[in-house]
Every structure is written in C-alpha cells, then in structure tokens.
C-alpha atoms as a PDB file:
ATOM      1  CA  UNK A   1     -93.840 -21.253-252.592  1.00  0.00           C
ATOM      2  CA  UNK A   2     -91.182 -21.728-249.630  1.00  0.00           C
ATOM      3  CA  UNK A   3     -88.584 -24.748-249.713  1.00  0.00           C
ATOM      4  CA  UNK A   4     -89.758 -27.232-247.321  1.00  0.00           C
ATOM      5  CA  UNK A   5     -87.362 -27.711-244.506  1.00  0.00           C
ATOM      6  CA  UNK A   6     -85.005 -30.576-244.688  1.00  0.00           C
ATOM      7  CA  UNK A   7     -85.424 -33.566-242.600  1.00  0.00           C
ATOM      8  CA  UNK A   8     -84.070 -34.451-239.954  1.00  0.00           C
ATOM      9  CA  UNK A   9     -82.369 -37.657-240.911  1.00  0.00           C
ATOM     10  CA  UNK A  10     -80.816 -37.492-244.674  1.00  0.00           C
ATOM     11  CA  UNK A  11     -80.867 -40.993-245.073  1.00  0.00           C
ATOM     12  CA  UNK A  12     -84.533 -41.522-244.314  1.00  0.00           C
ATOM     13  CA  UNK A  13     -84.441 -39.906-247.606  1.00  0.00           C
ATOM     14  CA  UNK A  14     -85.026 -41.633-250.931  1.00  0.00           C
ATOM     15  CA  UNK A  15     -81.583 -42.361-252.859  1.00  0.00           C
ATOM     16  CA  UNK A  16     -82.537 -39.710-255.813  1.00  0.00           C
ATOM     17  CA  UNK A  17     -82.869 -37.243-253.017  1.00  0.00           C
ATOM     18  CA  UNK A  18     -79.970 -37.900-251.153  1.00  0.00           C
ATOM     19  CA  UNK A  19     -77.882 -37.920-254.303  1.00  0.00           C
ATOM     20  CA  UNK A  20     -79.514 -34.252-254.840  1.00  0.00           C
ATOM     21  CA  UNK A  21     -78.318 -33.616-251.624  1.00  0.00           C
ATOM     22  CA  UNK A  22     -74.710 -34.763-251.695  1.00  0.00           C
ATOM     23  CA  UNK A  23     -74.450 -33.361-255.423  1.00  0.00           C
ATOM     24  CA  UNK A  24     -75.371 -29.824-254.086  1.00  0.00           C
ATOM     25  CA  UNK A  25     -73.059 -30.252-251.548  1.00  0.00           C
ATOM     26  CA  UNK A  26     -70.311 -31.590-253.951  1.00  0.00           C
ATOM     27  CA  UNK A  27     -70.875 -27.825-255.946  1.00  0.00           C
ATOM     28  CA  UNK A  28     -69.861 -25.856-252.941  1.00  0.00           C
ATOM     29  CA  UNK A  29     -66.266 -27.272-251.953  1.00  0.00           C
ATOM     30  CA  UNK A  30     -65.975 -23.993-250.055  1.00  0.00           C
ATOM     31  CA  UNK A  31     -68.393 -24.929-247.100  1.00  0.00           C
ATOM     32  CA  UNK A  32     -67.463 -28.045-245.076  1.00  0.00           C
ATOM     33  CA  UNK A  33     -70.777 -30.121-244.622  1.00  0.00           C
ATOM     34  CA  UNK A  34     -71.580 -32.641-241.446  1.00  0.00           C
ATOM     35  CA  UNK A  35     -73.649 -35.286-242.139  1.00  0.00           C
ATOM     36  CA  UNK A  36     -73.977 -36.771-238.959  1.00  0.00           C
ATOM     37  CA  UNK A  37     -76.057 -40.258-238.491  1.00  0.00           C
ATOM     38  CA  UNK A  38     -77.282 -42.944-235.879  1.00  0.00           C
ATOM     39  CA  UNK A  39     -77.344 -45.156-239.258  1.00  0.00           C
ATOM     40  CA  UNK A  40     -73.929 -45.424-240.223  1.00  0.00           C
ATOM     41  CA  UNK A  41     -74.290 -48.719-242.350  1.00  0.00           C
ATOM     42  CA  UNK A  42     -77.089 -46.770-244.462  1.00  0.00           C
ATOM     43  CA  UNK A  43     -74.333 -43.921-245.058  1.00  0.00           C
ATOM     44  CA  UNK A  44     -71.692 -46.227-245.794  1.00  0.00           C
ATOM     45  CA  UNK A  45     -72.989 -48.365-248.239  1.00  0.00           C
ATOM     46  CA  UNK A  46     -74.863 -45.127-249.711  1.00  0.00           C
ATOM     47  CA  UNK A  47     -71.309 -43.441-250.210  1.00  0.00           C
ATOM     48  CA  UNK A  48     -69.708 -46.980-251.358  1.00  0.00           C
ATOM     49  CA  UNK A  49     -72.851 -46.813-254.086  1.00  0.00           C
ATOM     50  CA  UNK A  50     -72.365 -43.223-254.801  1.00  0.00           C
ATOM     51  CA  UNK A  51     -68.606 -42.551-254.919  1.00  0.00           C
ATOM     52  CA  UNK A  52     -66.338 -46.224-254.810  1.00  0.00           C
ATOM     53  CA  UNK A  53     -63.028 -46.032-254.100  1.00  0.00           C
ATOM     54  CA  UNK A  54     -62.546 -41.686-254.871  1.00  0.00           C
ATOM     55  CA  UNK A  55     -64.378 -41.343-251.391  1.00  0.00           C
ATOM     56  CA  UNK A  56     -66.547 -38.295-250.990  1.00  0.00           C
ATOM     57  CA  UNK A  57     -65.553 -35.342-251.559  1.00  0.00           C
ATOM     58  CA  UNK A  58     -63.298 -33.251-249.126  1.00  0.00           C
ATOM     59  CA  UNK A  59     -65.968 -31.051-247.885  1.00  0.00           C
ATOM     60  CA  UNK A  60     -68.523 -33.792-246.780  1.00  0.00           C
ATOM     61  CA  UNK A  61     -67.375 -35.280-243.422  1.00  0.00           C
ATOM     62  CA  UNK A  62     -68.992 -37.911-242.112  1.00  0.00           C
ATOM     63  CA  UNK A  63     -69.942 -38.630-238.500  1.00  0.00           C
ATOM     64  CA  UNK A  64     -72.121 -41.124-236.123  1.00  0.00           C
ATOM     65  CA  UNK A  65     -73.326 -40.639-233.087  1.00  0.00           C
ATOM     66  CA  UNK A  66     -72.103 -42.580-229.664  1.00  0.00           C
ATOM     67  CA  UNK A  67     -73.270 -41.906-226.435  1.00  0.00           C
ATOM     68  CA  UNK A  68     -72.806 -45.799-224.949  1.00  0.00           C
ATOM     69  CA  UNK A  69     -70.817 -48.950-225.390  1.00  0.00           C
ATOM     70  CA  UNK A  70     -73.384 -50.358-227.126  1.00  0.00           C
ATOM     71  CA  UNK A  71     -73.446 -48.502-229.796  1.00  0.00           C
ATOM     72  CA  UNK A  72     -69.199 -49.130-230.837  1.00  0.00           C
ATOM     73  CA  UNK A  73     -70.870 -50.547-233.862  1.00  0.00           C
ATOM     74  CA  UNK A  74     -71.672 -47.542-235.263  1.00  0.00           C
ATOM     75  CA  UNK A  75     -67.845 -46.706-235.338  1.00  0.00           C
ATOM     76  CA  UNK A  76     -67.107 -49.479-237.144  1.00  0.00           C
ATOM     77  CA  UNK A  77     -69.088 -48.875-239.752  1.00  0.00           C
ATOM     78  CA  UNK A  78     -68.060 -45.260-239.854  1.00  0.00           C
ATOM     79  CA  UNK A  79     -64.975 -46.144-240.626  1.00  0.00           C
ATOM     80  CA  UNK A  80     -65.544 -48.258-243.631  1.00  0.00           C
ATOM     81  CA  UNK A  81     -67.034 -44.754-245.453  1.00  0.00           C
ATOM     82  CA  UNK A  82     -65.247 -43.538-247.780  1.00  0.00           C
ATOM     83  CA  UNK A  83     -64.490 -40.413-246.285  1.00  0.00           C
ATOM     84  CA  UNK A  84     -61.161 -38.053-245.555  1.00  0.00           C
ATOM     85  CA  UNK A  85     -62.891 -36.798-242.138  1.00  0.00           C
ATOM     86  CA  UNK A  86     -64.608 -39.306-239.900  1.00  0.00           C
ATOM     87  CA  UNK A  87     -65.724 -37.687-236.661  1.00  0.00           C
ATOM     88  CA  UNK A  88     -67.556 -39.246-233.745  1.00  0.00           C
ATOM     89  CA  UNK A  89     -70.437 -37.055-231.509  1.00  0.00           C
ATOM     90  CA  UNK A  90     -70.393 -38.865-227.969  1.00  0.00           C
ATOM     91  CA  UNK A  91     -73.475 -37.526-226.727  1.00  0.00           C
ATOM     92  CA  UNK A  92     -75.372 -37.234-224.779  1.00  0.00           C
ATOM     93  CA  UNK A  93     -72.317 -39.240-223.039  1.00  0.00           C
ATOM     94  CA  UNK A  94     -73.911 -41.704-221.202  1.00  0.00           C
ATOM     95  CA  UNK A  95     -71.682 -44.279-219.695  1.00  0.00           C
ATOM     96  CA  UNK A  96     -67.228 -44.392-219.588  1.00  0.00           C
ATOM     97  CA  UNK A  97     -66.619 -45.530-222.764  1.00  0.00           C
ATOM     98  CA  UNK A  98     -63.242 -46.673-221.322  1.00  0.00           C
ATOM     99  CA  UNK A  99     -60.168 -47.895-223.011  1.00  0.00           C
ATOM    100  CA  UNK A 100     -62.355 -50.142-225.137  1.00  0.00           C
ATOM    101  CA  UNK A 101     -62.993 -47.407-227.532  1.00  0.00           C
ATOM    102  CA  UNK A 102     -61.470 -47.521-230.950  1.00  0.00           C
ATOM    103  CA  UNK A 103     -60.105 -44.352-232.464  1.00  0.00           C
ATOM    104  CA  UNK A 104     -58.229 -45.588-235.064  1.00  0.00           C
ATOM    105  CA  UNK A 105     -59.720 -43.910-237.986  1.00  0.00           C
ATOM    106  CA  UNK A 106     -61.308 -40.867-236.235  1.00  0.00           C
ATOM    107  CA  UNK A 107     -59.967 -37.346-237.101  1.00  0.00           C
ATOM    108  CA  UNK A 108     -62.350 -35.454-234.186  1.00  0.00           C
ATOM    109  CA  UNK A 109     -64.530 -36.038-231.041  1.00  0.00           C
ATOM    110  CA  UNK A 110     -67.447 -34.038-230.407  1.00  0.00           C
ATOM    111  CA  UNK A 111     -68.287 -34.894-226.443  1.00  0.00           C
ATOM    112  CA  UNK A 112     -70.908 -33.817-224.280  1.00  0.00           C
ATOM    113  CA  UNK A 113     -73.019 -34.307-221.378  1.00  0.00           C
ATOM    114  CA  UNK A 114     -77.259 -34.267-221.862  1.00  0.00           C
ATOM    115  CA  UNK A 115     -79.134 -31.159-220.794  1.00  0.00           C
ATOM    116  CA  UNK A 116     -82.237 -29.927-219.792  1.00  0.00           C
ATOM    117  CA  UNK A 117     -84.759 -30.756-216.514  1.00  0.00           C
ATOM    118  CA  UNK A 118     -84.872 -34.183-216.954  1.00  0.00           C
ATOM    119  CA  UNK A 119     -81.325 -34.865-218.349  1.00  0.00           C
ATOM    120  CA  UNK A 120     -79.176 -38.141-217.192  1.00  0.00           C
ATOM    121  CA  UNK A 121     -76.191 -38.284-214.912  1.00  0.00           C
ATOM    122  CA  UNK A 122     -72.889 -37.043-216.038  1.00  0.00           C
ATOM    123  CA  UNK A 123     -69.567 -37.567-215.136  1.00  0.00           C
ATOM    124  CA  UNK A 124     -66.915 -35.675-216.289  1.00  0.00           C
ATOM    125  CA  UNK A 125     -64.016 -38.406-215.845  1.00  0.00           C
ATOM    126  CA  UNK A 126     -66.173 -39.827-218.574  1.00  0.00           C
ATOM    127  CA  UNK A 127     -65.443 -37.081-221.238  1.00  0.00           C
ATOM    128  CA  UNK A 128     -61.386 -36.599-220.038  1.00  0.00           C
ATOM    129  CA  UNK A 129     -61.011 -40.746-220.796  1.00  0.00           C
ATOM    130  CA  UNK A 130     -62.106 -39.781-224.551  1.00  0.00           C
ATOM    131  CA  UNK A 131     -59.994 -36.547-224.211  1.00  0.00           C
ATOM    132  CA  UNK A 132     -57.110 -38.812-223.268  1.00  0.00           C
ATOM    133  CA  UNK A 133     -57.195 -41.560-225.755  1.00  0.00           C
ATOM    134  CA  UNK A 134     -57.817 -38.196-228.498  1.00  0.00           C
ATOM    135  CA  UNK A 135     -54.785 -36.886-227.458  1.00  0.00           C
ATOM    136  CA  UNK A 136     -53.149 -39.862-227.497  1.00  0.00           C
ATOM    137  CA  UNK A 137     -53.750 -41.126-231.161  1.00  0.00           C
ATOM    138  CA  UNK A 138     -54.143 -37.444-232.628  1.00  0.00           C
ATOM    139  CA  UNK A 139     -57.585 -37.125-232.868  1.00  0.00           C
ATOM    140  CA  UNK A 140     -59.113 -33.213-232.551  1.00  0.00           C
ATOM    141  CA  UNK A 141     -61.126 -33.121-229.260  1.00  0.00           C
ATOM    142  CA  UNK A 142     -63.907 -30.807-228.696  1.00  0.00           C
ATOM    143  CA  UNK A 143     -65.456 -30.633-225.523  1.00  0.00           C
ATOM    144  CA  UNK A 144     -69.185 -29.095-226.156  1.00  0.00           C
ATOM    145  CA  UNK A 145     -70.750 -29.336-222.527  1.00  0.00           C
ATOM    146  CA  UNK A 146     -71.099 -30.767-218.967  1.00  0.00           C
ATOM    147  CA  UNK A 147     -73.996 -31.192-217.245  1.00  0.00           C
ATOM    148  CA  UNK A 148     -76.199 -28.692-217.028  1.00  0.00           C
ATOM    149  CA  UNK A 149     -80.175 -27.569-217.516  1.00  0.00           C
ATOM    150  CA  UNK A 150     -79.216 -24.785-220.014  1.00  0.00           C
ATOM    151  CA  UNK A 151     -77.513 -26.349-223.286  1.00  0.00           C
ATOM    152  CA  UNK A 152     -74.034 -24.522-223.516  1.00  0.00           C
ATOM    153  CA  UNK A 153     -73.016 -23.742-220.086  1.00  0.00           C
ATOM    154  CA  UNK A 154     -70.604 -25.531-218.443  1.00  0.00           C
ATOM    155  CA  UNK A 155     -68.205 -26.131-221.072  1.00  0.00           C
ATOM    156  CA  UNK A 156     -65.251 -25.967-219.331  1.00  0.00           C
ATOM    157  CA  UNK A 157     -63.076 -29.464-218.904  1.00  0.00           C
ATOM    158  CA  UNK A 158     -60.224 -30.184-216.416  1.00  0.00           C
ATOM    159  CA  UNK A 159     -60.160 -26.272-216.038  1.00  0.00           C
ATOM    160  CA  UNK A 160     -60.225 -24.908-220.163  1.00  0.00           C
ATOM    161  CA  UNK A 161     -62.090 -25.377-223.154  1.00  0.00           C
ATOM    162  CA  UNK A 162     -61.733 -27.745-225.657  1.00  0.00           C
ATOM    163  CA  UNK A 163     -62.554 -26.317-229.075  1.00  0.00           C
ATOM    164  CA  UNK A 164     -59.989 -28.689-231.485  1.00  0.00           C
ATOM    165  CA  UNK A 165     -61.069 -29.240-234.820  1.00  0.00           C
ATOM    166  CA  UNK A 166     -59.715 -31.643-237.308  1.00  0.00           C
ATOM    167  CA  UNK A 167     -56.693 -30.562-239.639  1.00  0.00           C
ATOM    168  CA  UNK A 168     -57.699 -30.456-243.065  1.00  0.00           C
END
C-alpha cells in the first residue's frame, strides 16, 4: 500500500505525528527542511514542548507567512521559536508593509506578488521596501515573482534577480 500524501498544514497534525515528523527530519541533518506556517503560535509552543532551550535542530528552519500588516503577529511569534533560521514568506504581498516591519530576528525574506487570472494588484515599490530594510539589517532577500498570470515569470526586481539565501 502507497504512503498517503502529507498534509498540507503539519500542525493540523496530531502531536505524536508531528513529533514523527520532526524526528525524521532530525535523522537527516543533511537536507535543510522548511516548515512554513500561517500558525506560528501552534509551531512555537510545539517546538518550546518538543525541544526547550537546545532549539531545533539546524536543519529545520522555521517560517510564517505575511502578505499584510495585519498579520505582523505572526512575526512575533516566529521569533519566539526556538530556531537558528527564522525566515518570513511575504506573499502573496498584498499591501507596503512599510518601515513598520520588524526584522530583527529574521535570517531571509521570501517576497512575491500573487498570480494567476484573478490575482490582486501588485506593486513592486512594495517588494524593494522589504528588499531595503533586508539589506539593511542583513537579512537574505529573495525575490520569487512580480505580477504576473503564469507563476514564475517576472522575477526580475529593480533590474536583477534576487536569489539570497540565508548563511548557515
């Protein structure tokens, strides 16, 4: 019998299968994993629970998702993981996140625009603010895509790509 495919959201899992999860993970420090989550407070006091004051291991890094002011919260909460690598995925970018936006304990920034027919205005002054405040507290910036139908076209940002990834 195949393996079921995984779910979408790992914390919507129970805690015996999320420990699986992060235990398999744990056994293969040669792959870098990204759990990424709209539920940061779930995945923080999971990894509080699970790990304490060691922090996950190295290979697990641990990202929200932020695509509008309102949702600053979930940084916050990233941050209090226990985690080496805390990254941030603004998108879809919605909205300028402006100076208000609190890098402090990010090591990279995913940013990108929404795609498809019925995707939601763009601006790309948006995504060079977060570039900016990146380069300005050391934070890896990677620019993923601008607005477009096709996901993955249009990735160029003030003239280049952006491909930074955090050093580890």
């Amino acid at each position: 019998m195949a393996n079921p495919a995984l779910p979408y959201d790992l914390l919507a899992l129970s805690n015996e299968f999320q420990n699986k999860i992060f235990w398999e993970m744990k056994k293969c420090p040669q792959v870098v994993f990204q759990v990424l989550t709209k539920r940061p407070v779930e995945m923080r006091d999971f990894c509080w629970e699970r790990y304490g004051l060691n922090g996950v291991p190295e290979n697990i890094w641990l990202g929200t998702s932020v695509e509008s002011r309102k949702y600053f919260g979930r940084l916050t909460a990233l941050y209090e993981c226990p985690s080496k690598i805390h990254f941030a995925s603004f998108e879809p970018l919605l909205e300028s996140l402006g100076p208000d936006l609190n890098l402090s304990s990010l090591q990279w920034a995913i940013v990108g625009a929404e795609s498809g027919t019925n995707r939601r205005p763009f601006d790309p002054v948006w995504a060079l603010e977060i570039r900016d405040l990146c380069k300005a507290n050391g934070v890896a910036f990677y620019f993923k895509q601008g607005s477009h139908r096709f996901s993955g076209r249009n990735r160029e940002l003030d003239g280049r790509l952006w491909e930074e990834f955090p050093n580890v």
